[in-house]
PDB file of N, CA and C in Angstrom:
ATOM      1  N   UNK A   1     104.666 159.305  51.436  1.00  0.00           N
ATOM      2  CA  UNK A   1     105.526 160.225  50.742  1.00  0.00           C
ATOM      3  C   UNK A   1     105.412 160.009  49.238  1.00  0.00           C
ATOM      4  N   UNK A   2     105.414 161.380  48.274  1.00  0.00           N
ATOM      5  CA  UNK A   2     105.463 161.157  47.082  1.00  0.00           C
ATOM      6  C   UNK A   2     106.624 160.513  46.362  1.00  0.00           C
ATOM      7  N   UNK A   3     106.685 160.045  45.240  1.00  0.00           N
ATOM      8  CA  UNK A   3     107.942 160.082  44.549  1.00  0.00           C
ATOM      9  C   UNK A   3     108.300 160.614  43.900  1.00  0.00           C
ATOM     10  N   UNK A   4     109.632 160.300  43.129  1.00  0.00           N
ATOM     11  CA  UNK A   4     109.850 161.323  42.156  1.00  0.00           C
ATOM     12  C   UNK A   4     109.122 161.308  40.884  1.00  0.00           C
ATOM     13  N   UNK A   5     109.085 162.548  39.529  1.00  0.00           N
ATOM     14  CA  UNK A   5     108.718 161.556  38.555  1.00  0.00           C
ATOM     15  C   UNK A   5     109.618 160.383  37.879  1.00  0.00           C
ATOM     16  N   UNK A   6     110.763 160.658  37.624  1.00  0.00           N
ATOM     17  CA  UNK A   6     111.270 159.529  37.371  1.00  0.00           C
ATOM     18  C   UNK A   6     111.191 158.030  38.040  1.00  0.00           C
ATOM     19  N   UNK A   7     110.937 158.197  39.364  1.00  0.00           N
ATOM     20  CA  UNK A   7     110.460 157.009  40.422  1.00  0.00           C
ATOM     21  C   UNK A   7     109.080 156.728  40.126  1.00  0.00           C
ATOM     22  N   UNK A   8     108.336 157.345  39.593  1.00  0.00           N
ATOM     23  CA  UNK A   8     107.076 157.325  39.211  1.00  0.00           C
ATOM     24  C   UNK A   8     106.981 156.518  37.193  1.00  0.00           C
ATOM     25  N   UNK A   9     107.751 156.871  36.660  1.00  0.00           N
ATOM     26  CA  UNK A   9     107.841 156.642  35.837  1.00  0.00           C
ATOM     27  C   UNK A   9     108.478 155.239  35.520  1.00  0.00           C
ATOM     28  N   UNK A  10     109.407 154.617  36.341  1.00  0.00           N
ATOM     29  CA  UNK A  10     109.721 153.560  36.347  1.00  0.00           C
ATOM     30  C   UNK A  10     108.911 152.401  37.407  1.00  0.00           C
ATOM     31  N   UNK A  11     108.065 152.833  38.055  1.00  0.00           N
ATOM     32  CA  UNK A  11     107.104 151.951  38.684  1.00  0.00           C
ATOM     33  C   UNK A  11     105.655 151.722  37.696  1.00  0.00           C
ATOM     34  N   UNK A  12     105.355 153.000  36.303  1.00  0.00           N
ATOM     35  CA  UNK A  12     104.868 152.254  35.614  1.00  0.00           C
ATOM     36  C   UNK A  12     105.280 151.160  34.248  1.00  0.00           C
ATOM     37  N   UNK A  13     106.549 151.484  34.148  1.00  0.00           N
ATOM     38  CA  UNK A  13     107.234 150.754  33.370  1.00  0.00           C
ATOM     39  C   UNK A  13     107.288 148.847  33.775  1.00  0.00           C
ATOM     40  N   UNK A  14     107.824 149.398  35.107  1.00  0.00           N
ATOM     41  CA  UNK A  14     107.939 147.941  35.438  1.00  0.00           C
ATOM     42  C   UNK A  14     106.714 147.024  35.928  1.00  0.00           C
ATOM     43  N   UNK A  15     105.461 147.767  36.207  1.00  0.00           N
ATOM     44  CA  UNK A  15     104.333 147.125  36.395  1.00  0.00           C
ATOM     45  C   UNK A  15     103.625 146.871  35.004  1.00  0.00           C
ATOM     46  N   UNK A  16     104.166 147.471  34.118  1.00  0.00           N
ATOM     47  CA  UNK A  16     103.837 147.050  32.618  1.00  0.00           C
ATOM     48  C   UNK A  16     104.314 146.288  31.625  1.00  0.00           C
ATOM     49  N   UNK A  17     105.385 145.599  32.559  1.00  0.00           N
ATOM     50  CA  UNK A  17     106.260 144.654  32.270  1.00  0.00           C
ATOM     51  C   UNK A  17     107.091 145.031  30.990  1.00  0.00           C
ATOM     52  N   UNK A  18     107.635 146.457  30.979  1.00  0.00           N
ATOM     53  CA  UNK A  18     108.056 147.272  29.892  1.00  0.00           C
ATOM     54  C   UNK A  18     109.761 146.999  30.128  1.00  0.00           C
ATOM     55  N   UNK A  19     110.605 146.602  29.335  1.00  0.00           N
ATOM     56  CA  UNK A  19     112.461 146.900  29.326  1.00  0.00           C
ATOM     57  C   UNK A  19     112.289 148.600  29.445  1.00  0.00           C
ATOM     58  N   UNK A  20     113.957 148.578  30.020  1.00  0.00           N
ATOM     59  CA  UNK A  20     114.023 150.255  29.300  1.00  0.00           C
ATOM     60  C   UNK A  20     114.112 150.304  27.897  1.00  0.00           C
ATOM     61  N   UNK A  21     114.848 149.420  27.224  1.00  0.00           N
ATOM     62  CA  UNK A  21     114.632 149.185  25.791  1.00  0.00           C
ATOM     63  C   UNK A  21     113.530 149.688  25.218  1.00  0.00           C
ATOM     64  N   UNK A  22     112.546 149.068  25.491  1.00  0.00           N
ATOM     65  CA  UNK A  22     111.114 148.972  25.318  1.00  0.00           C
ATOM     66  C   UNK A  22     110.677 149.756  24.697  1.00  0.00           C
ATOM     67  N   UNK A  23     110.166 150.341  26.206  1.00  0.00           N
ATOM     68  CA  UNK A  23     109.837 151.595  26.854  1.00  0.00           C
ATOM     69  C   UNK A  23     110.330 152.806  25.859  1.00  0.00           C
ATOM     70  N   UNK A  24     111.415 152.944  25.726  1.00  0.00           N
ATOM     71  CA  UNK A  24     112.520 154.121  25.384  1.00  0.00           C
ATOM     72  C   UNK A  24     111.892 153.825  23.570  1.00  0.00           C
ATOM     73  N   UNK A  25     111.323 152.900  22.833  1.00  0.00           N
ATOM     74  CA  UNK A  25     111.211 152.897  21.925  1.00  0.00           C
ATOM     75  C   UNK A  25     110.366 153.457  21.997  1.00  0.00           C
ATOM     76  N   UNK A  26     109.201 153.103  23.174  1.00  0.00           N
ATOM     77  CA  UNK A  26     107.543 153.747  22.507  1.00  0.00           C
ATOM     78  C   UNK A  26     107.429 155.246  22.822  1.00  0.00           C
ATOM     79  N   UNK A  27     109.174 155.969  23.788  1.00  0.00           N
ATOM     80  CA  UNK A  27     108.894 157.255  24.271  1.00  0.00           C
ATOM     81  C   UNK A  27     109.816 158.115  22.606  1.00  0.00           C
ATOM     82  N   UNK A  28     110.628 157.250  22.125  1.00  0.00           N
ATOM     83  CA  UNK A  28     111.864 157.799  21.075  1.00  0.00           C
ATOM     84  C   UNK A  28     112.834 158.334  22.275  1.00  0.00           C
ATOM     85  N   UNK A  29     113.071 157.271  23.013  1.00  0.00           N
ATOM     86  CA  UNK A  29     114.073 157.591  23.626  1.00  0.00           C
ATOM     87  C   UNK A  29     115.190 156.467  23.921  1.00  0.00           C
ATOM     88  N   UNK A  30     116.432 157.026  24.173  1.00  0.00           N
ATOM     89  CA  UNK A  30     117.298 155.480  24.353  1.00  0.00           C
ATOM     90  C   UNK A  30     117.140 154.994  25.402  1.00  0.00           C
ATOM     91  N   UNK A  31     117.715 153.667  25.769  1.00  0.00           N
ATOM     92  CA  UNK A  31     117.444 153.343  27.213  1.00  0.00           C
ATOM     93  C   UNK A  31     118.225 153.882  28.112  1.00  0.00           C
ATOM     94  N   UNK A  32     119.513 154.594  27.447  1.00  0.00           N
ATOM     95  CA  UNK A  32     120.617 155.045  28.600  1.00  0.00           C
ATOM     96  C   UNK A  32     119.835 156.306  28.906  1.00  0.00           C
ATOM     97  N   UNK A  33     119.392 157.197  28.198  1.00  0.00           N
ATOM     98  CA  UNK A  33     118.673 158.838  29.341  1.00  0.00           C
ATOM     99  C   UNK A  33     117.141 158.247  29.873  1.00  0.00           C
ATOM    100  N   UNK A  34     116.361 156.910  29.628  1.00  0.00           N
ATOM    101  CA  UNK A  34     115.584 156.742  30.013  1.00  0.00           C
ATOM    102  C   UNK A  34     115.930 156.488  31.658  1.00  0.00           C
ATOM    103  N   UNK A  35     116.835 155.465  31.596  1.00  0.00           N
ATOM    104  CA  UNK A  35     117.310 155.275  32.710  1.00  0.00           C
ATOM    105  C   UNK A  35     118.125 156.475  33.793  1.00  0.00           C
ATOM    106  N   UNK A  36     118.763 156.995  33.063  1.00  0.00           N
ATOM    107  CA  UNK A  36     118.794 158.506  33.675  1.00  0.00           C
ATOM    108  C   UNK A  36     117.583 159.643  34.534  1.00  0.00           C
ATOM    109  N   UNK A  37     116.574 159.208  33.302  1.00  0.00           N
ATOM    110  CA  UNK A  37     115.496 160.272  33.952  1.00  0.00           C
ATOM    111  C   UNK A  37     114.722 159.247  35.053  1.00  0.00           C
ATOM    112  N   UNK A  38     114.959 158.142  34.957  1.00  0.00           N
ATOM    113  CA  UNK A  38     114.372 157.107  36.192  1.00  0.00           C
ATOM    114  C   UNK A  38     115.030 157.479  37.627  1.00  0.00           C
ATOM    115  N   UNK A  39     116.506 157.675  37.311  1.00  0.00           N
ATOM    116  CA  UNK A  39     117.085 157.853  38.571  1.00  0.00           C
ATOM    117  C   UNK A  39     117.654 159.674  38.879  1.00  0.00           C
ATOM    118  N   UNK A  40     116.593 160.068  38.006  1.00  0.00           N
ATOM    119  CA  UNK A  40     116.547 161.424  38.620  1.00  0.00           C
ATOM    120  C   UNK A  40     117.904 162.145  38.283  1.00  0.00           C
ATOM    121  N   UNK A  41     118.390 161.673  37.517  1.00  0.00           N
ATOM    122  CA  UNK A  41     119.720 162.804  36.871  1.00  0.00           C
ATOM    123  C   UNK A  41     119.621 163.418  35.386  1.00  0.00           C
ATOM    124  N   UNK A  42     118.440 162.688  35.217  1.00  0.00           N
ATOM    125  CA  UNK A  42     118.182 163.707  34.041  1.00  0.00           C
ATOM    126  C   UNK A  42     116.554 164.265  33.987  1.00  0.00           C
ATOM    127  N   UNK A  43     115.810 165.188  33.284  1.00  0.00           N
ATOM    128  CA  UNK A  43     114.749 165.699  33.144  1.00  0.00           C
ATOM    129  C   UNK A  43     113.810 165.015  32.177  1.00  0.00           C
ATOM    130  N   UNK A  44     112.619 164.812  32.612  1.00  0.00           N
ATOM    131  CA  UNK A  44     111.684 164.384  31.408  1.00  0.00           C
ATOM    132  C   UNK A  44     111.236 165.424  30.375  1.00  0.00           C
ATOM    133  N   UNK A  45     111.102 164.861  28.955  1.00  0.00           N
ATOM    134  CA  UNK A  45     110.636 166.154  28.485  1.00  0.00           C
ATOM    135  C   UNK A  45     109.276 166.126  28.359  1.00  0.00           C
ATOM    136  N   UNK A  46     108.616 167.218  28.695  1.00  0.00           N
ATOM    137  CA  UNK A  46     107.155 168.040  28.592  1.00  0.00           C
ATOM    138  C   UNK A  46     106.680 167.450  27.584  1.00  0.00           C
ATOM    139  N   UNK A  47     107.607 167.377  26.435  1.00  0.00           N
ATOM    140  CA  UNK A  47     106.694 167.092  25.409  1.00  0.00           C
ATOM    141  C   UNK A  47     106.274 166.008  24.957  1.00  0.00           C
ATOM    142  N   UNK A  48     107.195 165.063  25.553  1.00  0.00           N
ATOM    143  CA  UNK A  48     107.075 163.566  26.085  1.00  0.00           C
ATOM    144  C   UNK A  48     105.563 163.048  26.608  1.00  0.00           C
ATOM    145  N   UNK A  49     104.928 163.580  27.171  1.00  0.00           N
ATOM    146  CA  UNK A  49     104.035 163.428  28.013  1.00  0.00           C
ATOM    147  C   UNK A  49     102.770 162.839  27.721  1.00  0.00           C
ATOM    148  N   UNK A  50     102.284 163.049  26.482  1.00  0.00           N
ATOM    149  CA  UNK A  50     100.837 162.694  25.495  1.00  0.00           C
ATOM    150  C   UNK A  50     100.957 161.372  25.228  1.00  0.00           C
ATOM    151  N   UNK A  51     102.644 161.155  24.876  1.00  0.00           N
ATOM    152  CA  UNK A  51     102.653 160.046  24.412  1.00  0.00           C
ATOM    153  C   UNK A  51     103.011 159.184  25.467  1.00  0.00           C
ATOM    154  N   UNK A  52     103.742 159.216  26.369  1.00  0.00           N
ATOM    155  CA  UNK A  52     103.963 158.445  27.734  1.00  0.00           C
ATOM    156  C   UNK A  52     102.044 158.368  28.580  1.00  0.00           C
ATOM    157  N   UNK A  53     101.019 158.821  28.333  1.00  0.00           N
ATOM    158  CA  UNK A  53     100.431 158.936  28.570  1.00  0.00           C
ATOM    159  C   UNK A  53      99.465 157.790  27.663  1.00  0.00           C
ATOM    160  N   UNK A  54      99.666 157.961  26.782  1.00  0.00           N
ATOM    161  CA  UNK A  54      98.701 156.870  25.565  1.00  0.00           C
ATOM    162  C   UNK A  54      99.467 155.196  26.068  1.00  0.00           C
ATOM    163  N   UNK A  55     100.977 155.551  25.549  1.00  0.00           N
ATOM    164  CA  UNK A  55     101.457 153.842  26.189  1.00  0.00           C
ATOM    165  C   UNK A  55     101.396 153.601  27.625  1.00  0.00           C
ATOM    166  N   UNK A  56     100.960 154.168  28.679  1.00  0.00           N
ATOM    167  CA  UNK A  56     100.150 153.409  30.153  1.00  0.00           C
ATOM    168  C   UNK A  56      98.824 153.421  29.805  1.00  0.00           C
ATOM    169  N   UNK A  57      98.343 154.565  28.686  1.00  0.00           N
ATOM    170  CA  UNK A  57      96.595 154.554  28.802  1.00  0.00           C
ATOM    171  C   UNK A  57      96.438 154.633  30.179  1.00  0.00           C
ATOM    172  N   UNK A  58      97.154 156.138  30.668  1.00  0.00           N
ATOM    173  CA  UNK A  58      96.541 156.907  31.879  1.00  0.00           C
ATOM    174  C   UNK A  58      96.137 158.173  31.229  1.00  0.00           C
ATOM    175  N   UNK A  59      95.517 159.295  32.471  1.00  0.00           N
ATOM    176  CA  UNK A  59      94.824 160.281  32.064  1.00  0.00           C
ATOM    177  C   UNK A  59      96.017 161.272  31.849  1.00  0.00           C
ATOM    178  N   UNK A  60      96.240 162.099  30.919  1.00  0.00           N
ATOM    179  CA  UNK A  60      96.799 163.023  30.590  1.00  0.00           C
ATOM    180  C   UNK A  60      96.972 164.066  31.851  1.00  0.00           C
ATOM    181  N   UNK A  61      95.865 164.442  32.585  1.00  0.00           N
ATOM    182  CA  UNK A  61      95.829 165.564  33.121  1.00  0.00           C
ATOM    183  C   UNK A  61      96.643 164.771  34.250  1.00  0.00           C
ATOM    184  N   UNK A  62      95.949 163.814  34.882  1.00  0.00           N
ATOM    185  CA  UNK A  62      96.658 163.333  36.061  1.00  0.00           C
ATOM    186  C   UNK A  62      98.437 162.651  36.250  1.00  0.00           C
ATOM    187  N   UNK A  63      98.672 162.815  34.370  1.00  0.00           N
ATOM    188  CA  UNK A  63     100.393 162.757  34.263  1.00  0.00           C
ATOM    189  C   UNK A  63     100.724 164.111  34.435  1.00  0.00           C
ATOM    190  N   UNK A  64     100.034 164.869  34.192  1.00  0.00           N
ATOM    191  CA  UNK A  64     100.661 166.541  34.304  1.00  0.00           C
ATOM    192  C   UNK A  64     101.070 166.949  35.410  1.00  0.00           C
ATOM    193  N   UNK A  65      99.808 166.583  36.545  1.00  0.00           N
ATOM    194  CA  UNK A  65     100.084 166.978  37.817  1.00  0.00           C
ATOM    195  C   UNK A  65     101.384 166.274  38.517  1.00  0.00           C
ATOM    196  N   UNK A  66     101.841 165.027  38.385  1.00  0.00           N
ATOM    197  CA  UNK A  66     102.460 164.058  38.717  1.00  0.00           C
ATOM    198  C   UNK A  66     103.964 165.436  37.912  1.00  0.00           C
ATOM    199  N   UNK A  67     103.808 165.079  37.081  1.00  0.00           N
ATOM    200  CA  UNK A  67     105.017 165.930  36.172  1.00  0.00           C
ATOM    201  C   UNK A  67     105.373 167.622  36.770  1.00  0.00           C
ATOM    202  N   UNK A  68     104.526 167.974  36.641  1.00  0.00           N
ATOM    203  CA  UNK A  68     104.811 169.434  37.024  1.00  0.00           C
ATOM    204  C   UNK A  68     105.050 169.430  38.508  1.00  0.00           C
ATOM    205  N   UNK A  69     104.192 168.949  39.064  1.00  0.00           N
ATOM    206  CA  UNK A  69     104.496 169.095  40.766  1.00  0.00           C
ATOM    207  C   UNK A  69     105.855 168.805  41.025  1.00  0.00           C
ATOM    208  N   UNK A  70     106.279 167.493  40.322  1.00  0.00           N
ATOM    209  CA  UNK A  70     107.945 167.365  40.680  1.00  0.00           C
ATOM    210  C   UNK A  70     109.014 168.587  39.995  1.00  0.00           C
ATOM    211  N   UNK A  71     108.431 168.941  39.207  1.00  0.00           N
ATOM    212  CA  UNK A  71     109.087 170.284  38.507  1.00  0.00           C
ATOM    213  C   UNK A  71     108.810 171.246  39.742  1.00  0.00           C
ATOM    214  N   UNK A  72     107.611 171.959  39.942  1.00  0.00           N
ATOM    215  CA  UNK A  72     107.823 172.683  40.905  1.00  0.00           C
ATOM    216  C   UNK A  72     108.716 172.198  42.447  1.00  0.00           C
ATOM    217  N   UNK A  73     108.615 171.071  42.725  1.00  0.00           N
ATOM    218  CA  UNK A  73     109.270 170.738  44.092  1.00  0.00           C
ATOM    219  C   UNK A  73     110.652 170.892  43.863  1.00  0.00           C
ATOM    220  N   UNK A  74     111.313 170.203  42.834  1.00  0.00           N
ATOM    221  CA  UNK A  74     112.389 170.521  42.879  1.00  0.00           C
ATOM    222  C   UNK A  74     112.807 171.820  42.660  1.00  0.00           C
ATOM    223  N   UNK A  75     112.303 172.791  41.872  1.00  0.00           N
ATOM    224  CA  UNK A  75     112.993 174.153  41.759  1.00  0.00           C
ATOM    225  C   UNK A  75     113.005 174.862  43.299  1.00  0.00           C
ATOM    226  N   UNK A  76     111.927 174.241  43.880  1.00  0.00           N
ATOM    227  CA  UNK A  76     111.426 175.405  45.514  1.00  0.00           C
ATOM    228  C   UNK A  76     112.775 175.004  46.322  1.00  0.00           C
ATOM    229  N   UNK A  77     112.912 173.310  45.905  1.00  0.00           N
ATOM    230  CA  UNK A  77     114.302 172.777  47.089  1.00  0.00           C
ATOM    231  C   UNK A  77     115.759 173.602  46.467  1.00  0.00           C
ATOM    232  N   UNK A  78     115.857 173.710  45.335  1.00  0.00           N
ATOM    233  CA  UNK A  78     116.786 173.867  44.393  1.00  0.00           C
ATOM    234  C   UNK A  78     117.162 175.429  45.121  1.00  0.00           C
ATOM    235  N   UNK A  79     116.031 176.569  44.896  1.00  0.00           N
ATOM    236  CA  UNK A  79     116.121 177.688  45.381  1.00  0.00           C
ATOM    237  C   UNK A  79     115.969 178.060  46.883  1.00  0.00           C
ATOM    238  N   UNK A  80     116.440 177.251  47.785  1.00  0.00           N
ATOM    239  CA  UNK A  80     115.932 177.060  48.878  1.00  0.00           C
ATOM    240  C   UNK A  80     115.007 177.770  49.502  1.00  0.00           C
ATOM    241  N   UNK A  81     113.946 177.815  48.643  1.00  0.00           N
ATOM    242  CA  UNK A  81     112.456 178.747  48.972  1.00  0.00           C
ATOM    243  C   UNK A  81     111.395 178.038  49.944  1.00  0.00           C
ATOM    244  N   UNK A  82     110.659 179.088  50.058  1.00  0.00           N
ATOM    245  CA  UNK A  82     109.700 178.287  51.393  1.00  0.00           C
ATOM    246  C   UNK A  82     108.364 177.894  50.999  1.00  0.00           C
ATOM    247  N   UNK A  83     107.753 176.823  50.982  1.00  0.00           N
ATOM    248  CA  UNK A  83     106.320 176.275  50.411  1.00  0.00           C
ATOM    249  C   UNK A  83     105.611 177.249  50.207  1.00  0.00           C
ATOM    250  N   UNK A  84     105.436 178.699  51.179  1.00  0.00           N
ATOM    251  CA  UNK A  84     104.543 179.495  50.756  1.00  0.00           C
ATOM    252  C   UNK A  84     104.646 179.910  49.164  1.00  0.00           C
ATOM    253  N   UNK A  85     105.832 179.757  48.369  1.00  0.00           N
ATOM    254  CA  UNK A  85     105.459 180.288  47.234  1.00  0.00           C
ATOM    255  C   UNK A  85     104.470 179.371  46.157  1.00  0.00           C
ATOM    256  N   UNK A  86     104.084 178.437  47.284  1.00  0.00           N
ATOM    257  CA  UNK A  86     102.970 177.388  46.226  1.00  0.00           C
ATOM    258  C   UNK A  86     101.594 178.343  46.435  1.00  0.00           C
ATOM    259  N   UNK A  87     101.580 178.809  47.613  1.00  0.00           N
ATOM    260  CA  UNK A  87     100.064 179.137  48.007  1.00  0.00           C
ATOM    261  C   UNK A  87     100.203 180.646  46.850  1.00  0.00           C
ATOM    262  N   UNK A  88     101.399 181.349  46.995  1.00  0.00           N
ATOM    263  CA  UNK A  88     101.010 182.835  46.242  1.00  0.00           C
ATOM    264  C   UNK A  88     101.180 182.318  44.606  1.00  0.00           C
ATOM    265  N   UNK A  89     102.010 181.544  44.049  1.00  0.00           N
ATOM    266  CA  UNK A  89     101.571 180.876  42.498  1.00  0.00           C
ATOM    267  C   UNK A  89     100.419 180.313  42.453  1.00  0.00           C
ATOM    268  N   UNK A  90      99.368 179.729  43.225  1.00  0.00           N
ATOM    269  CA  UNK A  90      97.765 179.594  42.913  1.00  0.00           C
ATOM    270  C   UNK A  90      97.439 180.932  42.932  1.00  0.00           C
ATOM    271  N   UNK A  91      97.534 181.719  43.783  1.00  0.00           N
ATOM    272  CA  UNK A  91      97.052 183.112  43.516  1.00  0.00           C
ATOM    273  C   UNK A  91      97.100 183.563  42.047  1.00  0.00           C
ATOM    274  N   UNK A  92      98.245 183.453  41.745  1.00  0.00           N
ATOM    275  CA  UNK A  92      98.891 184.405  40.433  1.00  0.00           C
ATOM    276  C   UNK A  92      97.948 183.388  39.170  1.00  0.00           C
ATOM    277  N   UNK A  93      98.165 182.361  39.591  1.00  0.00           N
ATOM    278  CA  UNK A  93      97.209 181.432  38.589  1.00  0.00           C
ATOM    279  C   UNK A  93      96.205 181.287  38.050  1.00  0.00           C
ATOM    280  N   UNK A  94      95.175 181.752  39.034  1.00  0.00           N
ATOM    281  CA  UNK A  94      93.764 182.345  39.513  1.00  0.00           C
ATOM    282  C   UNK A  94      93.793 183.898  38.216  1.00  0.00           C
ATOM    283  N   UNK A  95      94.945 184.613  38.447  1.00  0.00           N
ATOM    284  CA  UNK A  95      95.019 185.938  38.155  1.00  0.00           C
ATOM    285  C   UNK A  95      94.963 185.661  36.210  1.00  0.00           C
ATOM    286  N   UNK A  96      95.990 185.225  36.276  1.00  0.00           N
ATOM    287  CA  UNK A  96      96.477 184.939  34.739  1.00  0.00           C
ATOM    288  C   UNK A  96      95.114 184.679  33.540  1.00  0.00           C
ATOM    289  N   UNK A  97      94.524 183.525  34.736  1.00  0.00           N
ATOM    290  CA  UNK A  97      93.488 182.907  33.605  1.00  0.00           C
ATOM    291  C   UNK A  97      92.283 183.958  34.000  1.00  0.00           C
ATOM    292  N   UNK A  98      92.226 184.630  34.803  1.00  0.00           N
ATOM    293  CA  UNK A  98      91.226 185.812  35.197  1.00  0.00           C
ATOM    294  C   UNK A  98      91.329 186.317  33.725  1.00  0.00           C
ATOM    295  N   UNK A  99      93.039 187.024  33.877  1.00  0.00           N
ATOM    296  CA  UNK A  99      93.300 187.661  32.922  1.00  0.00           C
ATOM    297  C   UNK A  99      93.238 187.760  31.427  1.00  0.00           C
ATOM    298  N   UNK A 100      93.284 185.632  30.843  1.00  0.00           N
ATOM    299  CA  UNK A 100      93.376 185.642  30.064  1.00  0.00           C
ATOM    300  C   UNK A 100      92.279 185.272  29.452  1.00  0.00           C
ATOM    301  N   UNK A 101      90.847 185.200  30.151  1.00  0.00           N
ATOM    302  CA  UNK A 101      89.655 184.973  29.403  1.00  0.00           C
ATOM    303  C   UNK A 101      89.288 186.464  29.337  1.00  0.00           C
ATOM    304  N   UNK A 102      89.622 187.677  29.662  1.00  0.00           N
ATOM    305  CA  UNK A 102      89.213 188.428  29.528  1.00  0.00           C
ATOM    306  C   UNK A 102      89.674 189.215  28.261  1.00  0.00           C
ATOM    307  N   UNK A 103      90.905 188.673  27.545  1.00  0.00           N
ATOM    308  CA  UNK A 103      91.202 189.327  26.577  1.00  0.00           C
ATOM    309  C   UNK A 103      90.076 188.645  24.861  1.00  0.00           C
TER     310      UNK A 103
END
């Protein structure tokens, strides 16, 4: 089973032998919403991400997926929608960038 990102985010913290203190310095964040977004009551921000990405020195793209997927999972549970709307948003996805190399 996956985790959350915040569950994700604090399993690299603590394998990096990072405080929330720390941590929360190298994100500009405090340790009290760090710890928040660890236990999933608060949101990470997007824009957060480049740089949470440089202090593990992981791949950018593969924090995105990690990030967004929990964004999408929770909105599908949130809206009590049915997985198929993952398969028709690749569709539309497909469409967009169809769309948008063509302009």
């Amino acid at each position: 089973m996956k985790q959350s990102f915040g569950e994700y985010l604090r399993k690299l913290r603590t394998e990096h032998g990072l405080t929330l203190t720390q941590l929360g310095a190298k994100l500009d964040l405090d340790s009290a919403n760090l710890s928040k977004i660890e236990n999933g009551k608060r949101d990470f921000d997007e824009k957060r991400l480049k740089k949470m990405a440089d202090v593990f020195n992981i791949n950018l793209d593969q924090l995105k997926i990690e990030f967004f997927s929990d964004l999408f999972a929770k909105k599908i549970c949130e809206s009590n929608c049915s997985t198929d709307v993952l398969s028709v948003a690749e569709e539309k996805v497909k469409y967009l960038k169809n769309f948008k190399s063509k302009k």
